[in-house]
PDB file of N, CA and C in Angstrom:
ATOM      1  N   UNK A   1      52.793  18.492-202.127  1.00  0.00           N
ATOM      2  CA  UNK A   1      53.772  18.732-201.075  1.00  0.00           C
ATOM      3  C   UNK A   1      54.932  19.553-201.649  1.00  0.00           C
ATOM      4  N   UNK A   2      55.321  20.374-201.382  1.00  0.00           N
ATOM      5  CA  UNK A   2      56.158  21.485-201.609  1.00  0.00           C
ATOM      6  C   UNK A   2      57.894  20.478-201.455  1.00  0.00           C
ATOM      7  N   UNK A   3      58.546  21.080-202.474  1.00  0.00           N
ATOM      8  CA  UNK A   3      60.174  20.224-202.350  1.00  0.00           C
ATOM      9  C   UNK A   3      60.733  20.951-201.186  1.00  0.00           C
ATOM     10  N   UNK A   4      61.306  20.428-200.189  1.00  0.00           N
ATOM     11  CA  UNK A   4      62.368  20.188-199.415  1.00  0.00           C
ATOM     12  C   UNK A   4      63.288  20.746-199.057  1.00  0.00           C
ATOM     13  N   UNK A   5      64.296  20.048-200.574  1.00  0.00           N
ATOM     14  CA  UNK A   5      65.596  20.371-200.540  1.00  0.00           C
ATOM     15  C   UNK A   5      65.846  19.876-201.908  1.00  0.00           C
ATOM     16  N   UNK A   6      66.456  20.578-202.786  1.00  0.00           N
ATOM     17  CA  UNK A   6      66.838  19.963-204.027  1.00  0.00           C
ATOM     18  C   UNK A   6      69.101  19.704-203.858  1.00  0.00           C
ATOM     19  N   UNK A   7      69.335  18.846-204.951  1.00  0.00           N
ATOM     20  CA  UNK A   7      70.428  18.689-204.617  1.00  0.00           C
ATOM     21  C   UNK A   7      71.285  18.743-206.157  1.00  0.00           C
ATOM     22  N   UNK A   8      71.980  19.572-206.164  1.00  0.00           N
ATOM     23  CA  UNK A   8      72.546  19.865-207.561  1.00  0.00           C
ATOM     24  C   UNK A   8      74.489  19.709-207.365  1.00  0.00           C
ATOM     25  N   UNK A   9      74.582  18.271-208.169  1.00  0.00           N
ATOM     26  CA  UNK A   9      75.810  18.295-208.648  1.00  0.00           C
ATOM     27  C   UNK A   9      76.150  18.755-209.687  1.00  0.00           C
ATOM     28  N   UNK A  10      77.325  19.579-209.947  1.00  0.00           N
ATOM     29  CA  UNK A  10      77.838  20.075-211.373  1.00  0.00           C
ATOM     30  C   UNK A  10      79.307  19.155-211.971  1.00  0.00           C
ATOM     31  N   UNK A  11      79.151  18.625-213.214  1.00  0.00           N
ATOM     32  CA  UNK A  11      81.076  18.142-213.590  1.00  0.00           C
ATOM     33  C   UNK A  11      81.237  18.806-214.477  1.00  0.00           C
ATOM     34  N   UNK A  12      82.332  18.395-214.752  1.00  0.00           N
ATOM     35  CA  UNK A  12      82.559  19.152-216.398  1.00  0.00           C
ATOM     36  C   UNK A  12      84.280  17.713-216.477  1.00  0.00           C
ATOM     37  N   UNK A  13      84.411  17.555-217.978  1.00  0.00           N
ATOM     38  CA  UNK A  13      85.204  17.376-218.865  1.00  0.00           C
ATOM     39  C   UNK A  13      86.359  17.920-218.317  1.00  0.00           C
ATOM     40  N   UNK A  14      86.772  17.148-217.899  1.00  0.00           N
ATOM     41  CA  UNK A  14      88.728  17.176-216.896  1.00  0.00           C
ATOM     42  C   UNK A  14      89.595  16.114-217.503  1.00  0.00           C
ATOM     43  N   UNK A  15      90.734  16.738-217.964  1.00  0.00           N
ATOM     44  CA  UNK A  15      92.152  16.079-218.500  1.00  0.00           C
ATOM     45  C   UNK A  15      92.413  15.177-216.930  1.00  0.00           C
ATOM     46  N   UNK A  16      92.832  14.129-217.041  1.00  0.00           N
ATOM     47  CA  UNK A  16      93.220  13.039-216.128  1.00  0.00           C
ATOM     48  C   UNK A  16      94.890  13.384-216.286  1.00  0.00           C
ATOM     49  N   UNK A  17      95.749  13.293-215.161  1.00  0.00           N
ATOM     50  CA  UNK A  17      97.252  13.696-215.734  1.00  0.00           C
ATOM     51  C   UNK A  17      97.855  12.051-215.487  1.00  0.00           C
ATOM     52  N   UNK A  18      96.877  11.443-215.048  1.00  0.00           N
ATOM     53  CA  UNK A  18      97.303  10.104-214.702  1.00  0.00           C
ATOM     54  C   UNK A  18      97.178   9.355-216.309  1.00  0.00           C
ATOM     55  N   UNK A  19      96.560   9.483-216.979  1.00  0.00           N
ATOM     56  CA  UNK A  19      96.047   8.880-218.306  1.00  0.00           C
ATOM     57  C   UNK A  19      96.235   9.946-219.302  1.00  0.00           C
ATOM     58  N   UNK A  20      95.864  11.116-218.986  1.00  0.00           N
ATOM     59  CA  UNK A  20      95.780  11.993-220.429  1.00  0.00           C
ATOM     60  C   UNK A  20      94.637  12.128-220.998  1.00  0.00           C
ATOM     61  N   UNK A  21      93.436  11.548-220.322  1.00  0.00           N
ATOM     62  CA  UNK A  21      92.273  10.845-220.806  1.00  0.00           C
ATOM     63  C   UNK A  21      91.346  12.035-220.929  1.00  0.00           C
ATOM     64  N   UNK A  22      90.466  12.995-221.165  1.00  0.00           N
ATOM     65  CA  UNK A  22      89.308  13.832-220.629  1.00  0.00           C
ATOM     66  C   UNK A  22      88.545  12.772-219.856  1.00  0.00           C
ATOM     67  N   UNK A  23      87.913  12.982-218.365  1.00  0.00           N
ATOM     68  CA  UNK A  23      86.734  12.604-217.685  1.00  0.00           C
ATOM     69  C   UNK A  23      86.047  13.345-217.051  1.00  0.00           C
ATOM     70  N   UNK A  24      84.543  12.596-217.313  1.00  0.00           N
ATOM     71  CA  UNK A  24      83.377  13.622-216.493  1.00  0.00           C
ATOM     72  C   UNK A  24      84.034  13.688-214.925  1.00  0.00           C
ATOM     73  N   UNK A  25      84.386  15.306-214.409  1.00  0.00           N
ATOM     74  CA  UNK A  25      84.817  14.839-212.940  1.00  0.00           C
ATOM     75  C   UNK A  25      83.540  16.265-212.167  1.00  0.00           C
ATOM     76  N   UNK A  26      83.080  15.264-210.945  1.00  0.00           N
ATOM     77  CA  UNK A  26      82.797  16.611-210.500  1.00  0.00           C
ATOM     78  C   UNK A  26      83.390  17.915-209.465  1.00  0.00           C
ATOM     79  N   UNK A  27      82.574  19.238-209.953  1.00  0.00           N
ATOM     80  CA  UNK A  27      83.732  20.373-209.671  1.00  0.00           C
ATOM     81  C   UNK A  27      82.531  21.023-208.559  1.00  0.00           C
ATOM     82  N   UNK A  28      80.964  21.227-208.614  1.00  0.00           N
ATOM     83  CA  UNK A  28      80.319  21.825-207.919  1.00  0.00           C
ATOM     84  C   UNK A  28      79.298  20.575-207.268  1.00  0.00           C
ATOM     85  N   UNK A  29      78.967  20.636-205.610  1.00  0.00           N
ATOM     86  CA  UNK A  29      77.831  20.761-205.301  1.00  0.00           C
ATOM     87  C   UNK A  29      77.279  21.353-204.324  1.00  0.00           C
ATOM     88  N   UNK A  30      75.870  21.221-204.568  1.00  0.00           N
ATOM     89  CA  UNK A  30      74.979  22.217-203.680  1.00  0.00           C
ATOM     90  C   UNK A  30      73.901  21.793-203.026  1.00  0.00           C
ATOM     91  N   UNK A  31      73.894  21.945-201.880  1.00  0.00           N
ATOM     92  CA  UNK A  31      72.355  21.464-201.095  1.00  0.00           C
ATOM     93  C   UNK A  31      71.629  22.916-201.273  1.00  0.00           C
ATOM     94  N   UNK A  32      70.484  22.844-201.982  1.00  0.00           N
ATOM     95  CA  UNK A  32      69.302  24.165-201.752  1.00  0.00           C
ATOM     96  C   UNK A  32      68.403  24.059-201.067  1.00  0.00           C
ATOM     97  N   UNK A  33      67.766  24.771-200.238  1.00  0.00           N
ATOM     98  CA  UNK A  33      66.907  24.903-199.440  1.00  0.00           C
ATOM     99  C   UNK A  33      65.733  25.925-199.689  1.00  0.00           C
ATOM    100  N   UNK A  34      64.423  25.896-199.949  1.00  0.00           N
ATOM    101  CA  UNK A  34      63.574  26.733-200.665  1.00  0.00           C
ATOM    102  C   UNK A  34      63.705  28.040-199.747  1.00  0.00           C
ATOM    103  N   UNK A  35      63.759  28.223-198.648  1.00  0.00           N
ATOM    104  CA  UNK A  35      63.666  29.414-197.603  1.00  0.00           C
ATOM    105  C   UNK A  35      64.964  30.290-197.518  1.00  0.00           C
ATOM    106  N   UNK A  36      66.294  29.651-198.021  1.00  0.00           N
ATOM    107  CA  UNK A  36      67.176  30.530-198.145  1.00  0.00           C
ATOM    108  C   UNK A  36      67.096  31.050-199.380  1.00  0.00           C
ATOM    109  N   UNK A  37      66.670  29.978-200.807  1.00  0.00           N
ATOM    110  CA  UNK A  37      66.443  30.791-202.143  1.00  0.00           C
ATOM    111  C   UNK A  37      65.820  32.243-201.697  1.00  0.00           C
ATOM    112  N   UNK A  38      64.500  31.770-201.272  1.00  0.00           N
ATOM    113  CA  UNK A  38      63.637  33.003-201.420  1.00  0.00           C
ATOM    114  C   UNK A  38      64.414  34.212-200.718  1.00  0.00           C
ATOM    115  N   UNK A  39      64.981  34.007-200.366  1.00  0.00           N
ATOM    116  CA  UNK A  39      65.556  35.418-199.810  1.00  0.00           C
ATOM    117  C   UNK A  39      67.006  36.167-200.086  1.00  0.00           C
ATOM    118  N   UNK A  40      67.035  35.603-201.588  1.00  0.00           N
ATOM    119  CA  UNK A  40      67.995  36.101-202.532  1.00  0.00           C
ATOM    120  C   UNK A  40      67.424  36.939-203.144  1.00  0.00           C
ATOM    121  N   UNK A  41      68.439  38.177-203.648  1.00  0.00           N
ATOM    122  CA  UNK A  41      67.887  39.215-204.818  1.00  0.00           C
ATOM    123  C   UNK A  41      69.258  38.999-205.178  1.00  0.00           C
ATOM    124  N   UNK A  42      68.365  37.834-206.969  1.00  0.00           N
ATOM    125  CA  UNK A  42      68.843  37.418-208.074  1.00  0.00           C
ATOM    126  C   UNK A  42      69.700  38.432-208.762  1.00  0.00           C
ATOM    127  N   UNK A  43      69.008  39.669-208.784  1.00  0.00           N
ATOM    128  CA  UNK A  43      69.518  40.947-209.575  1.00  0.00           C
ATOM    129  C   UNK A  43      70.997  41.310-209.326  1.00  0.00           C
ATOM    130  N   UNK A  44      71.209  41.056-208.499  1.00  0.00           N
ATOM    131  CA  UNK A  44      72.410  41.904-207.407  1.00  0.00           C
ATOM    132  C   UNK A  44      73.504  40.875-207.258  1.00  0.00           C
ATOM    133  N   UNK A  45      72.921  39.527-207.351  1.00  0.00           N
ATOM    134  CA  UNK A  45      74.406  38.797-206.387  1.00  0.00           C
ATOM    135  C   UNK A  45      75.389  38.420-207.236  1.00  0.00           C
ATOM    136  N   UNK A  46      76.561  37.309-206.696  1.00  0.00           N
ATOM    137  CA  UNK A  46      77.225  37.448-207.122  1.00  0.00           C
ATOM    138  C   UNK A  46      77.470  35.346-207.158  1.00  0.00           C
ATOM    139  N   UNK A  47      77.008  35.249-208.355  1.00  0.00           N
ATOM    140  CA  UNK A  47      76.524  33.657-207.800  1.00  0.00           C
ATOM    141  C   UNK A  47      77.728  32.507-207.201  1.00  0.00           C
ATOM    142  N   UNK A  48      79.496  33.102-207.525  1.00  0.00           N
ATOM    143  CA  UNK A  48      80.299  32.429-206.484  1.00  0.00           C
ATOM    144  C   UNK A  48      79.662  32.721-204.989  1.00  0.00           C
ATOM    145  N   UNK A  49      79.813  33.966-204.901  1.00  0.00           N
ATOM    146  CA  UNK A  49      79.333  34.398-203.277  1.00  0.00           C
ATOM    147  C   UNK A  49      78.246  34.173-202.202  1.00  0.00           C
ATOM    148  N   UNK A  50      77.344  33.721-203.422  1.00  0.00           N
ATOM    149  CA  UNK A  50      76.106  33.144-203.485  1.00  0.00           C
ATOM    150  C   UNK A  50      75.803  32.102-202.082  1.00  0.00           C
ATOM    151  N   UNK A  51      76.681  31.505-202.715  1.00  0.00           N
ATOM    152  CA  UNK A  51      76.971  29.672-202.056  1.00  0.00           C
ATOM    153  C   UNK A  51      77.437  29.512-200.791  1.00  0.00           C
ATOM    154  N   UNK A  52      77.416  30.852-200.023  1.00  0.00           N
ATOM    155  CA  UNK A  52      77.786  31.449-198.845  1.00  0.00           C
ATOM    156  C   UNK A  52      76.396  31.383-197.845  1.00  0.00           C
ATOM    157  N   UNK A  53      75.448  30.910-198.833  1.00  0.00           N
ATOM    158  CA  UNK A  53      73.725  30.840-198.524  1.00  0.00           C
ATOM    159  C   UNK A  53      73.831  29.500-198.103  1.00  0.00           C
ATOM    160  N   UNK A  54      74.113  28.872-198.821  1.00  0.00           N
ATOM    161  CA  UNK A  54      74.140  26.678-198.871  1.00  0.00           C
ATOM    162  C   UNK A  54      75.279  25.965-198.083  1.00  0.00           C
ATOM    163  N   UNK A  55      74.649  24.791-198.192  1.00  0.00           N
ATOM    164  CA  UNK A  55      75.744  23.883-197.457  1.00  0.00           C
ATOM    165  C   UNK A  55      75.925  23.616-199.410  1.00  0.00           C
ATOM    166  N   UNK A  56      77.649  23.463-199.663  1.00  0.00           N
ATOM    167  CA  UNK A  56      78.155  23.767-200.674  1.00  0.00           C
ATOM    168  C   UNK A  56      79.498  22.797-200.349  1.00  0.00           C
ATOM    169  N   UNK A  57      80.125  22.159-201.710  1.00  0.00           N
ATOM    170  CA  UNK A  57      81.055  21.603-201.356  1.00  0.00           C
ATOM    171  C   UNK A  57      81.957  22.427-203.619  1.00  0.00           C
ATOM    172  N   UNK A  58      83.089  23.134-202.983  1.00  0.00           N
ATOM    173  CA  UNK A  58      83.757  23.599-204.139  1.00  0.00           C
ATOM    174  C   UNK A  58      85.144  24.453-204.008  1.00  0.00           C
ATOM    175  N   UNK A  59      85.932  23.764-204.897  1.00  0.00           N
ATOM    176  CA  UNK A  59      87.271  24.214-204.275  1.00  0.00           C
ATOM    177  C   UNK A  59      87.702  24.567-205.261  1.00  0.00           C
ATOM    178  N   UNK A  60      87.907  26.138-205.773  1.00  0.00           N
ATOM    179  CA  UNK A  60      88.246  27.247-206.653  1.00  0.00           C
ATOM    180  C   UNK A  60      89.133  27.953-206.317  1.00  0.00           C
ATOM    181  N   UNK A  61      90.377  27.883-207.339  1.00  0.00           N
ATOM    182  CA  UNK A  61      91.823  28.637-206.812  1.00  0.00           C
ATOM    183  C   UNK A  61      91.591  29.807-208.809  1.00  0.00           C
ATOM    184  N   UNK A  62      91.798  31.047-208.620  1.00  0.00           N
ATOM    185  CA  UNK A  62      92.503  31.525-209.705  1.00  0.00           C
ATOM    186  C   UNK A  62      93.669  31.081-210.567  1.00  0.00           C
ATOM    187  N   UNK A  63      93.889  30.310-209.947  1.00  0.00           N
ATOM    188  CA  UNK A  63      95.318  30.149-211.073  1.00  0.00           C
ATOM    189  C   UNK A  63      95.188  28.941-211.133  1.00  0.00           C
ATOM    190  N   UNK A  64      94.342  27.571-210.874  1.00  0.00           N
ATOM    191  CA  UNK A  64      94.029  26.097-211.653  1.00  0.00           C
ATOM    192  C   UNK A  64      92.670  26.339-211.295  1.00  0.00           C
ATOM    193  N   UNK A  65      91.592  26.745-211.514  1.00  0.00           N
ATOM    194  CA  UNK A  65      90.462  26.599-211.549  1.00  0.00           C
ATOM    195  C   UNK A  65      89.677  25.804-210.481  1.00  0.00           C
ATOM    196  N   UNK A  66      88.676  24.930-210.982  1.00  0.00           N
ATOM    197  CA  UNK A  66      88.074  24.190-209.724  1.00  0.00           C
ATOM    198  C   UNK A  66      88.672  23.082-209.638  1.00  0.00           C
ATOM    199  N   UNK A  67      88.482  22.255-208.836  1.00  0.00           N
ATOM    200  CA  UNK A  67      89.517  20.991-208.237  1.00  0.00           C
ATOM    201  C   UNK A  67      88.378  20.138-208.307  1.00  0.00           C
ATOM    202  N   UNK A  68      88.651  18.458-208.305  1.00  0.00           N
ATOM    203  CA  UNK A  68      87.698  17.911-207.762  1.00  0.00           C
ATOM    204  C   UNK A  68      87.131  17.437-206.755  1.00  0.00           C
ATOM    205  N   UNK A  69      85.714  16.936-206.061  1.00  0.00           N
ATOM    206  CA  UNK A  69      85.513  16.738-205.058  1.00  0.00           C
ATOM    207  C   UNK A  69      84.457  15.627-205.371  1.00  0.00           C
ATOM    208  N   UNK A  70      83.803  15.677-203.980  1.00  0.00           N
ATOM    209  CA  UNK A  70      82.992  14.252-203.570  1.00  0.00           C
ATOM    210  C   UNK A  70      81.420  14.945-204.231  1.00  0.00           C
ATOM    211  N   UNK A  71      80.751  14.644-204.832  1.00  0.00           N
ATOM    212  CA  UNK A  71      79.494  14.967-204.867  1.00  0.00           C
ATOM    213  C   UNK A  71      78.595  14.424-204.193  1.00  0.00           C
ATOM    214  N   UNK A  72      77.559  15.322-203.877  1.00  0.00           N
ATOM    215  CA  UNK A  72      76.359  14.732-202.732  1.00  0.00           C
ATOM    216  C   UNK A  72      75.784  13.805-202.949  1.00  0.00           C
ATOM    217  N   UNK A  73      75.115  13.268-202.286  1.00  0.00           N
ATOM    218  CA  UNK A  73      74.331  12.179-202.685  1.00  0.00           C
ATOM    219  C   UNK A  73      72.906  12.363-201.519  1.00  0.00           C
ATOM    220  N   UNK A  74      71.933  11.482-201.868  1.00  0.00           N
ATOM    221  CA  UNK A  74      70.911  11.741-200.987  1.00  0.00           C
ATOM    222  C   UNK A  74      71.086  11.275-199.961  1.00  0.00           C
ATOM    223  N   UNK A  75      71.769  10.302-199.662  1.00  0.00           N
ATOM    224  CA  UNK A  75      72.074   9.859-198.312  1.00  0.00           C
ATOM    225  C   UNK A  75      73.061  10.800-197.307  1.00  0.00           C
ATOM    226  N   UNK A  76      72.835  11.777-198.167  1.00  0.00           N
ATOM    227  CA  UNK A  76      74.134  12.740-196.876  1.00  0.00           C
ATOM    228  C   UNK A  76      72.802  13.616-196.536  1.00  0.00           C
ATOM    229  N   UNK A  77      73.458  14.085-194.957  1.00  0.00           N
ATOM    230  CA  UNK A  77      72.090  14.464-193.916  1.00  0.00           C
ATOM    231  C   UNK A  77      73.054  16.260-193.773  1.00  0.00           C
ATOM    232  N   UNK A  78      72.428  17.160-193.951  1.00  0.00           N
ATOM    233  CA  UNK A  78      72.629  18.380-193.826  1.00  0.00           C
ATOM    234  C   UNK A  78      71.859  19.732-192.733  1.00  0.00           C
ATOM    235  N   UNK A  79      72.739  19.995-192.076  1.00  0.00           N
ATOM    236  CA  UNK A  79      72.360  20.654-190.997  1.00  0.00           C
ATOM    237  C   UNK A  79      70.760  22.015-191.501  1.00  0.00           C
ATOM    238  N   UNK A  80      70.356  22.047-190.878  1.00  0.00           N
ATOM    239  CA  UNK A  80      68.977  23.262-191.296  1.00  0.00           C
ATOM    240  C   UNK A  80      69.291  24.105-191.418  1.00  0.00           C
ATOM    241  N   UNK A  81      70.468  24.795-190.394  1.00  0.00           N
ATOM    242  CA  UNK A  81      71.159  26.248-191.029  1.00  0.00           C
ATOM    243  C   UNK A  81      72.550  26.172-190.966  1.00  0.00           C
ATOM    244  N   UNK A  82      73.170  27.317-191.701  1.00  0.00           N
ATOM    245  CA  UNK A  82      74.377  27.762-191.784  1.00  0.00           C
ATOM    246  C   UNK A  82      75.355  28.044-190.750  1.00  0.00           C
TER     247      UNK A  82
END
């Protein structure tokens, strides 16, 4: 049976300003869908801009980087298209 939908959270290593502490926080996620992949040309894009394809949850400023957010989970239900 062919996958679905795959579901990719990203964290990374974030200073806590509450503690001072580094924690795993997460900064990216992504619902993929095999039918919108395929109709990317890898060569060319621009993989922020990318995510303009997905239901996507990521909040990126130039001047503090990414922020944190809620990461997906399988129990979240996502619309078929954009």
């Amino acid at each position: 049976m062919p996958t679905r939908r795959v579901i990719v959270n990203v964290s990374d290593f974030r200073v806590d300003t509450a503690d001072g502490n580094s924690k795993l926080t997460p900064i990216l996620a992504v619902h993929f869908e095999p039918q919108s992949l395929q109709q990317l040309n890898f060569l060319a894009l621009d993989p922020s801009d990318s995510m303009k394809n997905f239901n996507h949850r990521m909040a990126f400023k130039k001047t503090t980087g990414f922020a944190r957010l809620e990461p997906y989970t399988a129990d979240d239900s996502f619309a078929s298209s954009l």
